[in-house]
C-alpha atoms as a PDB file:
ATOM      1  CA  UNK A   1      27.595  13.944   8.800  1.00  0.00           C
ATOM      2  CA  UNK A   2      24.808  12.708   6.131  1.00  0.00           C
ATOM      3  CA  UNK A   3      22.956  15.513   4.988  1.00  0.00           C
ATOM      4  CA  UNK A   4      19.333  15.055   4.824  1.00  0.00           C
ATOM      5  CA  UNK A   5      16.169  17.156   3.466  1.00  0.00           C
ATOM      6  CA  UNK A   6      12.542  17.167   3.415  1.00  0.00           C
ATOM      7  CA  UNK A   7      11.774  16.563  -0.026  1.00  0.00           C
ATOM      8  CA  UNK A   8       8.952  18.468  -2.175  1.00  0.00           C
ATOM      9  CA  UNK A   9       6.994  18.345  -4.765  1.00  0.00           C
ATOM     10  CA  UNK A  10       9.884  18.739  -7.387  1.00  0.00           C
ATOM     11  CA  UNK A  11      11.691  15.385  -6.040  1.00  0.00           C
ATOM     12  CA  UNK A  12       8.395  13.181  -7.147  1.00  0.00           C
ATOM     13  CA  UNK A  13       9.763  11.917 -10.118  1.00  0.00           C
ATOM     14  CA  UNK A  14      13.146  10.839  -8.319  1.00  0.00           C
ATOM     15  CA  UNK A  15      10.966   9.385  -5.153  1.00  0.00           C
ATOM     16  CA  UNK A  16       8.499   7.300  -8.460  1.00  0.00           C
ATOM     17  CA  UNK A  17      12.041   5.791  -9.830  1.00  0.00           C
ATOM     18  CA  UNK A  18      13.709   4.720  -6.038  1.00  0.00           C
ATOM     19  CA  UNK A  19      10.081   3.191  -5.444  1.00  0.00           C
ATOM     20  CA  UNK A  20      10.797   1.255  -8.515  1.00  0.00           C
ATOM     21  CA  UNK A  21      14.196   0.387  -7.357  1.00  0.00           C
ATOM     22  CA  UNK A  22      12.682  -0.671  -3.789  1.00  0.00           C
ATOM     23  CA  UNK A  23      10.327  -3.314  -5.224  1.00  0.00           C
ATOM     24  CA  UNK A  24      12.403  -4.555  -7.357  1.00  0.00           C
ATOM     25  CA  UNK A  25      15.037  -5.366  -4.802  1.00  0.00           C
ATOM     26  CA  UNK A  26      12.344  -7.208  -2.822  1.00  0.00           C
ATOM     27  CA  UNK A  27      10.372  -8.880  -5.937  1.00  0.00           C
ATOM     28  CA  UNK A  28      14.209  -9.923  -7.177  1.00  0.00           C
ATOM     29  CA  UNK A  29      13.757  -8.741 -10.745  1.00  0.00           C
ATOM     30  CA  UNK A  30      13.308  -5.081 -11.914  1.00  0.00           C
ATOM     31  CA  UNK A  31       9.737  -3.846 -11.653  1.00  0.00           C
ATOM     32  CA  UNK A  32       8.123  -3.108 -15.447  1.00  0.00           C
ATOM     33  CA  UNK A  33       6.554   0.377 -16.016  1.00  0.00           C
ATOM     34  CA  UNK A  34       3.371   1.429 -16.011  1.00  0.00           C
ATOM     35  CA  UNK A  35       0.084   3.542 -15.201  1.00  0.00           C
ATOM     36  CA  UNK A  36       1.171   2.714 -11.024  1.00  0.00           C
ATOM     37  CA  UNK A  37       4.441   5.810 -11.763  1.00  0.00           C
ATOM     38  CA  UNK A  38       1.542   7.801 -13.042  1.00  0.00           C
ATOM     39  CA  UNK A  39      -0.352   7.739 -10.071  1.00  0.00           C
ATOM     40  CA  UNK A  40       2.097   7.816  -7.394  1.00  0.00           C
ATOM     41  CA  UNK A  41       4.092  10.598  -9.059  1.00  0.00           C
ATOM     42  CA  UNK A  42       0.409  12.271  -8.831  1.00  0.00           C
ATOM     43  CA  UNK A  43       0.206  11.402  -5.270  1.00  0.00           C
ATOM     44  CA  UNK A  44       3.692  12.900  -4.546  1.00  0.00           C
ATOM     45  CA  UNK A  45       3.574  15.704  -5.903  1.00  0.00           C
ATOM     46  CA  UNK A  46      -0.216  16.897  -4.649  1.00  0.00           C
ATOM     47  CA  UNK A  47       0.684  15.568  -0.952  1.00  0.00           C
ATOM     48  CA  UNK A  48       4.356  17.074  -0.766  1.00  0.00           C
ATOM     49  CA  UNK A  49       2.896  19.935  -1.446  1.00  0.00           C
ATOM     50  CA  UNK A  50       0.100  19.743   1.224  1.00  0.00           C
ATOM     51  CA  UNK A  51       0.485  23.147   3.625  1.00  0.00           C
ATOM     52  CA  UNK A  52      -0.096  20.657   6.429  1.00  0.00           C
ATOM     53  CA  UNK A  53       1.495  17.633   5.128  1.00  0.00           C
ATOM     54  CA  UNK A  54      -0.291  14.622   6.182  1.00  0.00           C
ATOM     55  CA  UNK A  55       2.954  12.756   4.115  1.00  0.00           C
ATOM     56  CA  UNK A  56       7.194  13.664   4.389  1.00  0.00           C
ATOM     57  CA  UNK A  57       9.621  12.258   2.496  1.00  0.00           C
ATOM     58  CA  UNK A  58      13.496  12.498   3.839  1.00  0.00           C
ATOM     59  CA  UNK A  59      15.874  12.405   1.057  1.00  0.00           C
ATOM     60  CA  UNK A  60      19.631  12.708   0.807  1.00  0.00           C
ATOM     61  CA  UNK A  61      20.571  13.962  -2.931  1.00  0.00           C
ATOM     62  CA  UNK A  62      22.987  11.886  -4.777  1.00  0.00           C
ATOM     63  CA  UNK A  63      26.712  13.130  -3.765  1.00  0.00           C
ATOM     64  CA  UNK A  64      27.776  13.176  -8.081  1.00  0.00           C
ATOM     65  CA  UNK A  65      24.165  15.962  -7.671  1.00  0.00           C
ATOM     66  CA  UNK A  66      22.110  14.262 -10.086  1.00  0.00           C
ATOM     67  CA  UNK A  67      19.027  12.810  -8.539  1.00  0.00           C
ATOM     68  CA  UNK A  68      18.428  11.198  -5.317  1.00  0.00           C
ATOM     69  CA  UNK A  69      20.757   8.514  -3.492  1.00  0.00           C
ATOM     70  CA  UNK A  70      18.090   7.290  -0.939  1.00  0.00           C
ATOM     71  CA  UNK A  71      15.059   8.076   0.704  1.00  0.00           C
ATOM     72  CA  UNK A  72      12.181   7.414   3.577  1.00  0.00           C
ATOM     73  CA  UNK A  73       8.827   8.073   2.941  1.00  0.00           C
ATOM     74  CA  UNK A  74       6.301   8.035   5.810  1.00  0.00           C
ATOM     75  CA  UNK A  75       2.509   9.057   6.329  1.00  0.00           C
ATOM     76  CA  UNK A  76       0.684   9.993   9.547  1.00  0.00           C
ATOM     77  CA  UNK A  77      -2.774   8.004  10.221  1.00  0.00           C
ATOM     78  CA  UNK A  78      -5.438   8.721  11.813  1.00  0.00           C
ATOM     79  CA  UNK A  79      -7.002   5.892  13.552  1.00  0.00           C
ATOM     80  CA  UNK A  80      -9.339   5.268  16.818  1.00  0.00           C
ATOM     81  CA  UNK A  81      -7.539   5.986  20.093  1.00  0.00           C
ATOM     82  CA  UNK A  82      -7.053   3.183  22.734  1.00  0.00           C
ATOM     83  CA  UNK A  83      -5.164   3.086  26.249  1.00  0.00           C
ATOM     84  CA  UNK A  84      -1.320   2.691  24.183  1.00  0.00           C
ATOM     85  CA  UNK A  85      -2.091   5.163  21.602  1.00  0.00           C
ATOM     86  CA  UNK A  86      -4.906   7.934  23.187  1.00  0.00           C
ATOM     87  CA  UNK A  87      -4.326  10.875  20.027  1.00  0.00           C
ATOM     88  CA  UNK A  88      -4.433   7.633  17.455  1.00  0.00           C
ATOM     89  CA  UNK A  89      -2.298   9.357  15.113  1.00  0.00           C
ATOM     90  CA  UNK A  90      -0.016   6.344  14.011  1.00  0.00           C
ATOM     91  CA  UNK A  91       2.974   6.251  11.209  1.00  0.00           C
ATOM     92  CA  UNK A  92       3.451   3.969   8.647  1.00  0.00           C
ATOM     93  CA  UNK A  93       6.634   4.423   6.803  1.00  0.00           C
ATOM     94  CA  UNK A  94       7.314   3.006   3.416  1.00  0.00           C
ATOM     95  CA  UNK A  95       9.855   3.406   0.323  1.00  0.00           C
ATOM     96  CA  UNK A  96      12.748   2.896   2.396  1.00  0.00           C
ATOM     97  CA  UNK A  97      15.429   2.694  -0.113  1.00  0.00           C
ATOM     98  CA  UNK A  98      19.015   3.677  -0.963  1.00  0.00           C
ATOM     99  CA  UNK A  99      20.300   3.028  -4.770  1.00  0.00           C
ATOM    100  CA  UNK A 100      22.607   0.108  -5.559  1.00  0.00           C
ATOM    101  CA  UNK A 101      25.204   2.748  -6.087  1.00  0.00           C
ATOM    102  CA  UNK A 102      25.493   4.257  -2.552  1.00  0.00           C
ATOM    103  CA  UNK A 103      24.488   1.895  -0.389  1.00  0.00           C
ATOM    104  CA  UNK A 104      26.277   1.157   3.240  1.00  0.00           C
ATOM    105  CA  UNK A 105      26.741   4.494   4.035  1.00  0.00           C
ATOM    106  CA  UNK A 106      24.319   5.362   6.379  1.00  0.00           C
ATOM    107  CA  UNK A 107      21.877   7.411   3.578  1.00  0.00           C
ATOM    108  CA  UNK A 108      19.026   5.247   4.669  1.00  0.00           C
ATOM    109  CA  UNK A 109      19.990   5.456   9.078  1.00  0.00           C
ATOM    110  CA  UNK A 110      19.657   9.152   8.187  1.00  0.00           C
ATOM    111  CA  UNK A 111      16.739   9.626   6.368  1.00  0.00           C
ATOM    112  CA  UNK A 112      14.745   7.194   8.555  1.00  0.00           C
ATOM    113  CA  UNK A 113      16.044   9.321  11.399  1.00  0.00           C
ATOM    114  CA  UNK A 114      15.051  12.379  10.179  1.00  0.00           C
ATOM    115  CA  UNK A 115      11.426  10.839   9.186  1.00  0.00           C
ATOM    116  CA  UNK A 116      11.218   9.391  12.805  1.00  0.00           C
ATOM    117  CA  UNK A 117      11.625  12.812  13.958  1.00  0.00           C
ATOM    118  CA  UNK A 118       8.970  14.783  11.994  1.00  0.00           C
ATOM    119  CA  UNK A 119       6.744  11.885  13.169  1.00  0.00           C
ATOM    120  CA  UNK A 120       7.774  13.213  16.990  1.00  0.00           C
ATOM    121  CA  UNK A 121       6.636  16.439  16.136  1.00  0.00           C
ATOM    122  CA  UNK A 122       3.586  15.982  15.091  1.00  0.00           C
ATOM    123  CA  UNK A 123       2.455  13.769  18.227  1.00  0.00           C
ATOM    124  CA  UNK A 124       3.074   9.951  16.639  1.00  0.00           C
ATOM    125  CA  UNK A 125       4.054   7.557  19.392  1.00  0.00           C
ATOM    126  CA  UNK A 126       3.160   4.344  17.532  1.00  0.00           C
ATOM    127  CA  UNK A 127       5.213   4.040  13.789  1.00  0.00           C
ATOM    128  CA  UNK A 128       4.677   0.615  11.766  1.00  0.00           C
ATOM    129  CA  UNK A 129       6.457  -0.414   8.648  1.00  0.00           C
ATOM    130  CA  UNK A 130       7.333  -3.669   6.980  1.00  0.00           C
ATOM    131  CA  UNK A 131      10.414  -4.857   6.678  1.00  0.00           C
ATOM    132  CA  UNK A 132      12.610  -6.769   4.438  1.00  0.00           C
ATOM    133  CA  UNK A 133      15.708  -9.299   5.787  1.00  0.00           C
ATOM    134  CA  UNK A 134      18.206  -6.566   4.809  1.00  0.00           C
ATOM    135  CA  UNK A 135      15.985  -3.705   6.300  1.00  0.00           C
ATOM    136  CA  UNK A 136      15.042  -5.458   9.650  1.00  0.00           C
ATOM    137  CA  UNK A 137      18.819  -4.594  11.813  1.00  0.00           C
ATOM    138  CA  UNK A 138      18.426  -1.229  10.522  1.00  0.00           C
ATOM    139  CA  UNK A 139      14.705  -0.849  12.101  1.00  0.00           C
ATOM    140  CA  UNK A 140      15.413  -2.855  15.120  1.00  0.00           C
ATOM    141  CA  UNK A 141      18.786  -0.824  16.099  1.00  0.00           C
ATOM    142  CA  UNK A 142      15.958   2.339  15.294  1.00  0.00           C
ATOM    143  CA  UNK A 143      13.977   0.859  18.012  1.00  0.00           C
ATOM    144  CA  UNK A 144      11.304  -1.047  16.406  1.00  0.00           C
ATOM    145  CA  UNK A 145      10.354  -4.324  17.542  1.00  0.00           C
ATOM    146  CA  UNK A 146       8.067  -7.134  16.135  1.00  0.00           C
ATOM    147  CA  UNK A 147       4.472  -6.732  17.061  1.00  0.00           C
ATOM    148  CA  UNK A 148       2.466 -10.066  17.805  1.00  0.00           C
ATOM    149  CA  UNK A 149      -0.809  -9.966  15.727  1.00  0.00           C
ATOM    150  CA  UNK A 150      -0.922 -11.382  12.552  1.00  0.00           C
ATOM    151  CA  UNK A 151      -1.070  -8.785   9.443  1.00  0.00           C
ATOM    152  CA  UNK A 152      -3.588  -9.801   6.877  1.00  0.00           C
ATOM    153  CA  UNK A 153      -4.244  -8.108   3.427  1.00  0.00           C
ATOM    154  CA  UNK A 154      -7.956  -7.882   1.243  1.00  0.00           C
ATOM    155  CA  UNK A 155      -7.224  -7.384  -2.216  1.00  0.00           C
ATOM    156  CA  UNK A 156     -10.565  -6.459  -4.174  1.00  0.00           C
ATOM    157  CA  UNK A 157     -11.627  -9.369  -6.985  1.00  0.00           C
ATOM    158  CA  UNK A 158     -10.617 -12.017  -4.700  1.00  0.00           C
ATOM    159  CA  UNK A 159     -13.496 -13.888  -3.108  1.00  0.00           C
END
């Protein structure tokens, strides 16, 4: 059985460097440094640390014990209510990731699990995420399903 944890504040830096390895894998090159590690390992570490976390992260620590080997990071949204969704809470999850090293062994199944079920908990019936090609059986066999509408993005400076 995979062991998984919530992660906290102290696992920010770890959660900063699998983020890197994350886009990387889907931008095919590594990811360069910069003032975005700053900020998220801000983020992290203020919102894992929240006394009613808004944000989880499920990790599973690296079996050599140094750092992490994978993790799921999710957040809980609070949007308008309609007749599928009355409370409105909805998920996103994001940084869904396992490093190069331990991959195929069911670190990323668990820690998705464990992030589905703290979403249960707190009232979430509706969870979105994107996924990549290699991501998409995982999330399907999880029970997610493509939606139909088409997902847009604004990006400020570009009119």
């Amino acid at each position: 059985m995979i062991e998984t944890r919530r992660a906290v504040a102290g696992d920010a830096a770890e959660l900063v460097r699998l983020r890197a390895v994350m886009l990387g894998a889907m931008a095919g090159q590594p990811v360069e440094p910069g003032p975005w590690q700053e900020e998220a390992l801000a983020m992290l570490r203020a919102r894992l640390a929240e006394p009613e976390p808004t944000m989880a992260a499920y990790v599973v620590d690296a079996p050599d014990g140094v750092g992490l080997a994978a993790c799921a990071v999710g957040t809980v949204d609070l949007r308008l209510g309609g007749p599928a969704n009355p409370s409105g809470r909805t998920g996103y999850v994001y940084n869904v990731v396992t490093d190069a090293a331990y991959r195929r062994r069911g670190f990323s199944r668990a820690c998705m699990s464990a992030l589905l079920d703290w979403f249960a908990e707190r009232g979430v019936s509706t969870v979105d995420l994107r996924a990549t090609a290699d991501g998409e059986p995982l999330y399907r066999e999880l029970g997610f399903a493509p939606v139909s509408h088409t997902s847009l993005r604004w990006v400020a400076g570009r009119r």
